[in-house]
Protein backbone atom coordinates (compact mmCIF):
# COMPACT_ATOMS: atom_id res chain seq x y z
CA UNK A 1 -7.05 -25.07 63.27
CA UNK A 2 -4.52 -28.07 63.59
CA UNK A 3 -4.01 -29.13 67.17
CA UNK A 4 -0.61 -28.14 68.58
CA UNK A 5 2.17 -31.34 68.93
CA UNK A 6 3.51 -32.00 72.21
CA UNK A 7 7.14 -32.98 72.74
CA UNK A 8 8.38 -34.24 76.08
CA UNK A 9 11.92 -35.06 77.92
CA UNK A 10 13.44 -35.71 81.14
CA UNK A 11 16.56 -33.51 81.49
CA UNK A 12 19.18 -34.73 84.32
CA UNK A 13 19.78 -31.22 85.47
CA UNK A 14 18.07 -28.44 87.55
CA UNK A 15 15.50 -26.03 85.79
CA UNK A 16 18.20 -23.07 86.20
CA UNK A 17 20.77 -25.15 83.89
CA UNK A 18 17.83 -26.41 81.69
CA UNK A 19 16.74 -22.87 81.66
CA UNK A 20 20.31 -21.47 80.42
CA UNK A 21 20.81 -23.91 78.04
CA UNK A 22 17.42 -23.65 76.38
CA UNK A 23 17.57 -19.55 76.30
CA UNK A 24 21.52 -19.34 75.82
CA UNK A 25 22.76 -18.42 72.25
CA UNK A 26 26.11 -19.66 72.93
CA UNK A 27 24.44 -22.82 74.10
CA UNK A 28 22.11 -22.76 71.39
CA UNK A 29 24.35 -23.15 69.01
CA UNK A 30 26.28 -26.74 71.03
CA UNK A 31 22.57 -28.51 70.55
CA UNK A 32 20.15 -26.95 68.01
CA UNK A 33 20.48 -29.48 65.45
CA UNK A 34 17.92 -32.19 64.32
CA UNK A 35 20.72 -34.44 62.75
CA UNK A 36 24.81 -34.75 63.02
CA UNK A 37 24.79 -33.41 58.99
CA UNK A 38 22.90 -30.15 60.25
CA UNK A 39 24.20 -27.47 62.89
CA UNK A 40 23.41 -23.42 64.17
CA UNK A 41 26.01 -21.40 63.14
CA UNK A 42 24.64 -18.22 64.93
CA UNK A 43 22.26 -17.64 67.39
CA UNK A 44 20.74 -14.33 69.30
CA UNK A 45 17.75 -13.60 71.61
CA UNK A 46 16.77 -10.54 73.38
CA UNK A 47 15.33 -12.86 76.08
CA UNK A 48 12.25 -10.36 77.07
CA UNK A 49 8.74 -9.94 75.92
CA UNK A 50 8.29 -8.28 72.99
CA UNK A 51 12.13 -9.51 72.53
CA UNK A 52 13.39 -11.04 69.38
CA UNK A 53 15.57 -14.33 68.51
CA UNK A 54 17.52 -15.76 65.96
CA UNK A 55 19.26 -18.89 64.63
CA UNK A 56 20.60 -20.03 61.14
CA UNK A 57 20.75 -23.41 61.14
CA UNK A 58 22.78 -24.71 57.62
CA UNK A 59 23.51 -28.21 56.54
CA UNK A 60 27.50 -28.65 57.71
CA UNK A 61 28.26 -29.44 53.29
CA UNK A 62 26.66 -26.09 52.50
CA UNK A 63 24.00 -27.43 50.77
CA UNK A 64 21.14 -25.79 52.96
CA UNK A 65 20.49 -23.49 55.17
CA UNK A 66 17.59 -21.23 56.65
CA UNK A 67 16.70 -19.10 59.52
CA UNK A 68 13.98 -19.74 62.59
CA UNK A 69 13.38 -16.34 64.22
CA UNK A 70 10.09 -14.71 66.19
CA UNK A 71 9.34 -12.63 69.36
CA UNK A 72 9.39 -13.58 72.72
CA UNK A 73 5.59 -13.30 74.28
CA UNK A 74 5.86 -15.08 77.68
CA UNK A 75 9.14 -15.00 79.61
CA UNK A 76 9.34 -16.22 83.24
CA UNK A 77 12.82 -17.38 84.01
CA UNK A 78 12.93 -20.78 84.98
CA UNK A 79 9.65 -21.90 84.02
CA UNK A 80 8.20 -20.77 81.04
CA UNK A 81 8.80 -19.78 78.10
CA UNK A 82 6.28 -18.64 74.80
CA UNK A 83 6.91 -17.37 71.43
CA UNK A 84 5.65 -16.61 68.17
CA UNK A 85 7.32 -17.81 65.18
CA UNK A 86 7.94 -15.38 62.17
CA UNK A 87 5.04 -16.91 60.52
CA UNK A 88 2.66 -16.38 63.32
CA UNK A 89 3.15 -20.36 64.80
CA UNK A 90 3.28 -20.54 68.27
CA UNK A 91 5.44 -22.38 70.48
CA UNK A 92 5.04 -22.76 74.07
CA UNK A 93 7.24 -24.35 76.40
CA UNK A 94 7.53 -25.03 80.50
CA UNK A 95 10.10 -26.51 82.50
CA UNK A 96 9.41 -28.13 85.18
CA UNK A 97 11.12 -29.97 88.47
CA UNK A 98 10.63 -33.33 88.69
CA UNK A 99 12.86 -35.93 91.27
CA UNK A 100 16.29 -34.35 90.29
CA UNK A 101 15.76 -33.33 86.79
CA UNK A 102 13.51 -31.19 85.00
CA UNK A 103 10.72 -32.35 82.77
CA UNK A 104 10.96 -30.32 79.07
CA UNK A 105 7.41 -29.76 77.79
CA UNK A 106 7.07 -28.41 74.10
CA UNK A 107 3.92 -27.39 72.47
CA UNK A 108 4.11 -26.32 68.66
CA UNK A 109 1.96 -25.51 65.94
CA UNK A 110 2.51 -27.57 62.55
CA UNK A 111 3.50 -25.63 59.70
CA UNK A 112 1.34 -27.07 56.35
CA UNK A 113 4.30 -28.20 54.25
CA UNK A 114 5.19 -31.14 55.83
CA UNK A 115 3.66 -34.17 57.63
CA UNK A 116 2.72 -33.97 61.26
CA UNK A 117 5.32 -36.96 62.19
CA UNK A 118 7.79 -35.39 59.82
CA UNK A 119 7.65 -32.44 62.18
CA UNK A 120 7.19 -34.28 65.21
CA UNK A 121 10.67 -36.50 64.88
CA UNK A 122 12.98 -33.68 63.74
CA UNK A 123 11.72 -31.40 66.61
CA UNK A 124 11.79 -34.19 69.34
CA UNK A 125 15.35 -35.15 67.92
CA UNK A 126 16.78 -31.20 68.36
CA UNK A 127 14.78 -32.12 71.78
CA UNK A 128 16.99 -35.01 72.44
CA UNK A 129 19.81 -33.37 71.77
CA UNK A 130 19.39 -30.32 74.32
CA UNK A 131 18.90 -33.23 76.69
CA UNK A 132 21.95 -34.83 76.11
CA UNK A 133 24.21 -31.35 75.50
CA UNK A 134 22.01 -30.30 78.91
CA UNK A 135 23.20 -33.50 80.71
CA UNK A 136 26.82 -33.08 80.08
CA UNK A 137 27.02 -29.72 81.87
């Protein structure tokens, strides 16, 4: 079993805000993006265990596109947050207070088809941009 990769970031904002604009779709769709070329053009989440979510993330020349979907297994509002991926990866995340922010941590399983640091940078970058969409609130 690969170990999980852990992402980090300081968000200037209170875990309620972080919270919303993590679990938002409308949100979702202002920061889910690991480059300027890529964005979400729809997002949904039945924010609930046992719930589903959605996105469809496309490359903005309509070149690409592909959706990132699973079921919510942990939910506890403004926290924590687990899911499983639709191809049984997990991802776990927690939120936490720290001074006047909140610190983002991200836990993920690596898929197989790509390197480890592949993954790493394009997740921490759609992680860099929640901070700075988060920050502007």
């Amino acid at each position: 079993m690969t170990q999980p990769i852990r992402l980090t970031a300081l968000v200037a904002a209170s875990p309620d805000t972080v919270w919303a604009c993590w679990t938002g779709p409308d949100h979702i769709c202002k920061w889910n993006a690991a480059s300027d070329d890529w964005h979400t053009t729809a997002a949904a989440s039945d924010l609930r265990p046992g719930g589903r979510f959605s996105s469809r993330m496309e490359a903005k020349d309509g070149s690409f596109g592909f959706d990132f979907g699973g079921v919510f297994d942990v939910v506890e509002a403004p926290t924590r947050l687990e899911y499983t991926l639709g191809d049984g990866r997990k991802v776990a995340l927690r939120f936490d207070a720290e001074g006047q922010g909140t610190r983002v941590t991200q836990d993920f399983d690596p898929e197989s088809e790509n390197p480890a640091e592949l993954q790493r940078a394009g997740w921490q970058a759609i992680l860099d941009n929640f901070k700075a969409y988060t920050e502007t609130r």
